[in-house]
Protein backbone atom coordinates (compact mmCIF):
# COMPACT_ATOMS: atom_id res chain seq x y z
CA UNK A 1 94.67 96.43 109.03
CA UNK A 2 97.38 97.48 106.81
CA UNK A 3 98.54 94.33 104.56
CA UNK A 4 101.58 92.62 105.53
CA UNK A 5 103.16 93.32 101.97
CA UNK A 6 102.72 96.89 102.43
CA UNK A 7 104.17 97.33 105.83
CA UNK A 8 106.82 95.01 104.97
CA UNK A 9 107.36 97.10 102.10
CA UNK A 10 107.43 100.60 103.65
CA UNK A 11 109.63 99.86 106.66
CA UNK A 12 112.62 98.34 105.12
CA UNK A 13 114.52 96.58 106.88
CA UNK A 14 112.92 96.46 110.47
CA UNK A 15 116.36 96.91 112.49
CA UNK A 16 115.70 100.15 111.26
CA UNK A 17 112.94 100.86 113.58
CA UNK A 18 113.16 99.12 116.93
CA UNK A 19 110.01 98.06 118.63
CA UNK A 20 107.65 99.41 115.55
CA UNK A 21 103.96 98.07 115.36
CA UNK A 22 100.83 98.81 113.23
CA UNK A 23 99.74 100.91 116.06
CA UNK A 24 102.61 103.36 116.10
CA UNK A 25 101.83 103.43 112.24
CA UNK A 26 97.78 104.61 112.65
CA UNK A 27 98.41 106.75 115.61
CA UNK A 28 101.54 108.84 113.94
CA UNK A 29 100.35 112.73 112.91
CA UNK A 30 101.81 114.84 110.11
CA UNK A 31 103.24 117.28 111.79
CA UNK A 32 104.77 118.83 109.69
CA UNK A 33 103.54 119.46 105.62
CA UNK A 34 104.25 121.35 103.08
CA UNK A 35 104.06 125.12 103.74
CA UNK A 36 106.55 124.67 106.53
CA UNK A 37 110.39 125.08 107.14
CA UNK A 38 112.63 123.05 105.62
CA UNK A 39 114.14 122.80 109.49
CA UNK A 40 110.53 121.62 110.54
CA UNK A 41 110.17 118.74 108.22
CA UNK A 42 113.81 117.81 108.34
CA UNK A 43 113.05 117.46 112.22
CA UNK A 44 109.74 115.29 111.54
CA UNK A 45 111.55 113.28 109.31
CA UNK A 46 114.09 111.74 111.41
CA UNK A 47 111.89 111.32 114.37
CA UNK A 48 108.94 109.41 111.95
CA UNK A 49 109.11 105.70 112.62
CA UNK A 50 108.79 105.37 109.28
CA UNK A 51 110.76 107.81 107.18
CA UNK A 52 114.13 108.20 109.63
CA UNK A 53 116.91 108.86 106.81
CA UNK A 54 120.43 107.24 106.96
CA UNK A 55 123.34 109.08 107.55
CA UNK A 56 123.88 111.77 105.25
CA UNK A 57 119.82 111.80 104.36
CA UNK A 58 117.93 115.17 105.30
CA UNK A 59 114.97 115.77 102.74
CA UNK A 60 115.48 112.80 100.76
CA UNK A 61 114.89 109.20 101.96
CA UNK A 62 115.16 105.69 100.30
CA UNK A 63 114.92 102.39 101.64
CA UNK A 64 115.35 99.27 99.82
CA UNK A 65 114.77 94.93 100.99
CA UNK A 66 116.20 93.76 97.40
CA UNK A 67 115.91 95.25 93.65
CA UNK A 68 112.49 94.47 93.43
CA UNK A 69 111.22 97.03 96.14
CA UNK A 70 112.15 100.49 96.74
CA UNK A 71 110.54 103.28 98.89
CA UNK A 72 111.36 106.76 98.60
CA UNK A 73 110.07 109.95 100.29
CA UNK A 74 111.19 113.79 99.30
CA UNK A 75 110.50 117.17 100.72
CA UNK A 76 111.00 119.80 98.42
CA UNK A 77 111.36 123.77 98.12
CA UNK A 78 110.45 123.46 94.47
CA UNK A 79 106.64 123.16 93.18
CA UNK A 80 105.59 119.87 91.75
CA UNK A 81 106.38 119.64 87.67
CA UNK A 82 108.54 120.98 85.38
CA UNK A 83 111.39 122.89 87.37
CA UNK A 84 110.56 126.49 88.47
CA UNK A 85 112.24 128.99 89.95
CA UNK A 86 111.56 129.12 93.96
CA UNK A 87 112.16 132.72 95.73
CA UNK A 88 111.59 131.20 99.11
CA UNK A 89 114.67 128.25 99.73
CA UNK A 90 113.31 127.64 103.02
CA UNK A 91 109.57 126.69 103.08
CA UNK A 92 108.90 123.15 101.86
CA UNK A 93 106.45 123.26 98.86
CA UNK A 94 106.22 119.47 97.85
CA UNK A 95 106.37 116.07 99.60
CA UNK A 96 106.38 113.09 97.45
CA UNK A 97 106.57 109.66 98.10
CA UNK A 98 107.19 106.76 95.64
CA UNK A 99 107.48 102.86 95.33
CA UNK A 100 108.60 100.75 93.15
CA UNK A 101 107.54 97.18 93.92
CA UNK A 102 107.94 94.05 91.00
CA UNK A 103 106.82 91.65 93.71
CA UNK A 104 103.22 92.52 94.68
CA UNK A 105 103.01 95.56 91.92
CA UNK A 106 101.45 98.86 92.56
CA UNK A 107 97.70 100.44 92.64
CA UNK A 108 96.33 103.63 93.41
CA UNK A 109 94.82 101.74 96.73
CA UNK A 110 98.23 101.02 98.15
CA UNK A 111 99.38 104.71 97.50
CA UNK A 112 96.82 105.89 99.36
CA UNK A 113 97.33 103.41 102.07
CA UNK A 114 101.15 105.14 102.03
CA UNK A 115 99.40 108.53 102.46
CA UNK A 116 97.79 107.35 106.10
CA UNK A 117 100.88 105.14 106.66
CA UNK A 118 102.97 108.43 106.57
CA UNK A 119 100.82 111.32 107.36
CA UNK A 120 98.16 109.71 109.72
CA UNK A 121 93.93 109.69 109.70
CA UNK A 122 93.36 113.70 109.49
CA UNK A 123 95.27 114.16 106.23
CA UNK A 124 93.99 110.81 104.77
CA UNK A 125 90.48 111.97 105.26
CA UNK A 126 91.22 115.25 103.88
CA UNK A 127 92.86 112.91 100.61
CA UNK A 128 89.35 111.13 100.97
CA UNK A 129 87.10 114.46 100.86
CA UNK A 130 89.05 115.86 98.21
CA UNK A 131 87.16 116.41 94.94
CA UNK A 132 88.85 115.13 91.46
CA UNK A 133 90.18 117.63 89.32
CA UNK A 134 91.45 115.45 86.77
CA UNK A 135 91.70 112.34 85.81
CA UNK A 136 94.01 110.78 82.83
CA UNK A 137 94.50 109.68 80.48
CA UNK A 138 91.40 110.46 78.65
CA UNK A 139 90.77 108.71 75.24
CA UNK A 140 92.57 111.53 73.15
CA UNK A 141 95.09 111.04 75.56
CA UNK A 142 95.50 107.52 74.73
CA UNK A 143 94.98 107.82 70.73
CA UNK A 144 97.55 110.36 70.73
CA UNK A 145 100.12 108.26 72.67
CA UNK A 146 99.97 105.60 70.42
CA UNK A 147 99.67 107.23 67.15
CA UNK A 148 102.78 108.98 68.45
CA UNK A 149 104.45 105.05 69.31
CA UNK A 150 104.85 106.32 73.23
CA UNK A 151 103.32 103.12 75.52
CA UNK A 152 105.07 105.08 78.67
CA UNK A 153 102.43 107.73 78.00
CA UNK A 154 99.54 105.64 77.16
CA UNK A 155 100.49 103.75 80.73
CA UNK A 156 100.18 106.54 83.10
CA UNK A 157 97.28 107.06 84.67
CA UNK A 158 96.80 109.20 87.58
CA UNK A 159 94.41 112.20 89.90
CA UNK A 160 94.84 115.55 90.70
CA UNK A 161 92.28 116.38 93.60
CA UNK A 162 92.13 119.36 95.77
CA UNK A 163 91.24 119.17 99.75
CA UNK A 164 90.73 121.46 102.28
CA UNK A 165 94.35 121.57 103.31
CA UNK A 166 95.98 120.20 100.55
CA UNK A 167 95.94 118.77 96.65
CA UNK A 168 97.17 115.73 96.04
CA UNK A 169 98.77 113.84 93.12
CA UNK A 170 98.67 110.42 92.71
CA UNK A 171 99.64 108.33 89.53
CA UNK A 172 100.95 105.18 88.77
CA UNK A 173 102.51 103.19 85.04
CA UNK A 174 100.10 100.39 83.92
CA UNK A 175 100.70 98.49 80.99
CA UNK A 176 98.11 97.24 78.72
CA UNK A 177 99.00 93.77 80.40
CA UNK A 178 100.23 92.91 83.26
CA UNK A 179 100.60 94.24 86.34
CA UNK A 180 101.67 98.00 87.79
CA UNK A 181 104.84 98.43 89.11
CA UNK A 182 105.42 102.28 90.49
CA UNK A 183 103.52 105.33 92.00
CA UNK A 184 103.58 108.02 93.31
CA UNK A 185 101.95 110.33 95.81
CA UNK A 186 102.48 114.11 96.13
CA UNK A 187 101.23 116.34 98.36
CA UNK A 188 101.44 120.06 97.57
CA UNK A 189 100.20 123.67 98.18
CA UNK A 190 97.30 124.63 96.65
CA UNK A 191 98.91 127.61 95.26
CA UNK A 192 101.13 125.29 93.22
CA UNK A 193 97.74 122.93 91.82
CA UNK A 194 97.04 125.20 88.59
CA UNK A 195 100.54 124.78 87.15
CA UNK A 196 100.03 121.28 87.89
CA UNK A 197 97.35 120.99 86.15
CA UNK A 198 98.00 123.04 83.39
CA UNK A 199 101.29 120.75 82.68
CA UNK A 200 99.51 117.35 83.20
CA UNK A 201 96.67 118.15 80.77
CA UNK A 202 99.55 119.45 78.29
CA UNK A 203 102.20 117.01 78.72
């Protein structure tokens, strides 16, 4: 059972989806990923219980209770990273979901939680099987960040794994006390996971 926080959390507010329960939740399938139209997952989108954008929202979604909780979800023709150029404006490349909540903070379990939330049990399993790429920040990582007097980078820690289907990117800002407050999830093509890579263990 999802926690109450989290549901709470990712539906905001509940007039925005009528009739909604934890079972609707489980049993809702990605149908469509990245790899796909943008027409495709602009169509999933507003039919998802969860996602449905506003007026005037297409690939981009946010939902907010109160300044202390936000949830946003993206589909994007652009790979994950720095900004590259994109030949192909109509195939979705990246999806990426993120949360900012002062309230209950953030871990890398509640991200993942978002993944099945979102995408249902087939791509959450292939999030499970996926094997760890890599995993930051190391401890040169975190010498360098603060001989350099940059906490932001010394507080990021995150994954980059690589499934079946897809990789995945998950990360989230802890401080060296205190709680976590944001995360994010990404799922992308595995065509776009070595530039990825090559940028997180660089950055």
């Amino acid at each position: 059972m999802l926690k109450k926080s989290l549901l709470k959390f990712l539906i905001l507010p509940l007039s925005l989806v009528p009739c909604l329960c934890v079972g609707m939740l489980f049993d809702s399938k990605a149908h469509a990923l990245p790899g796909q139209s943008t027409e495709e997952v602009t169509t999933w989108m507003k039919a998802h219980p969860t996602l449905r954008p506003r007026s005037g929202e297409q690939l981009y979604v946010q939902k907010s209770d109160t300044a202390a909780q936000r949830f946003t979800f993206q589909a994007s023709v652009l790979p994950p990273g720095k900004v590259a150029f994109s030949k192909d404006r109509g195939r979705i490349r990246t999806e990426r979901l993120a949360m900012y909540d002062a309230i209950n903070g953030m871990s890398f379990q509640r991200l993942q939680e978002s993944l099945r939330v979102i995408y249902g049990l087939n791509i959450y399993q292939d999030f499970n099987r996926a094997q760890v790429l890599y995993e930051y920040p190391n401890q040169s990582a975190v010498n360098s960040a603060r001989h350099a007097k940059t906490p932001i980078r010394e507080a990021l820690r995150g994954e980059l794994r690589v499934g079946d289907r897809y990789a995945y990117w998950m990360e989230i800002a802890q401080p060296k006390t205190g709680k976590a407050f944001t995360g994010q999830m990404t799922v992308l093509l595995k065509t776009d996971l070595d530039k990825l890579e090559a940028e997180l263990r660089t950055r």
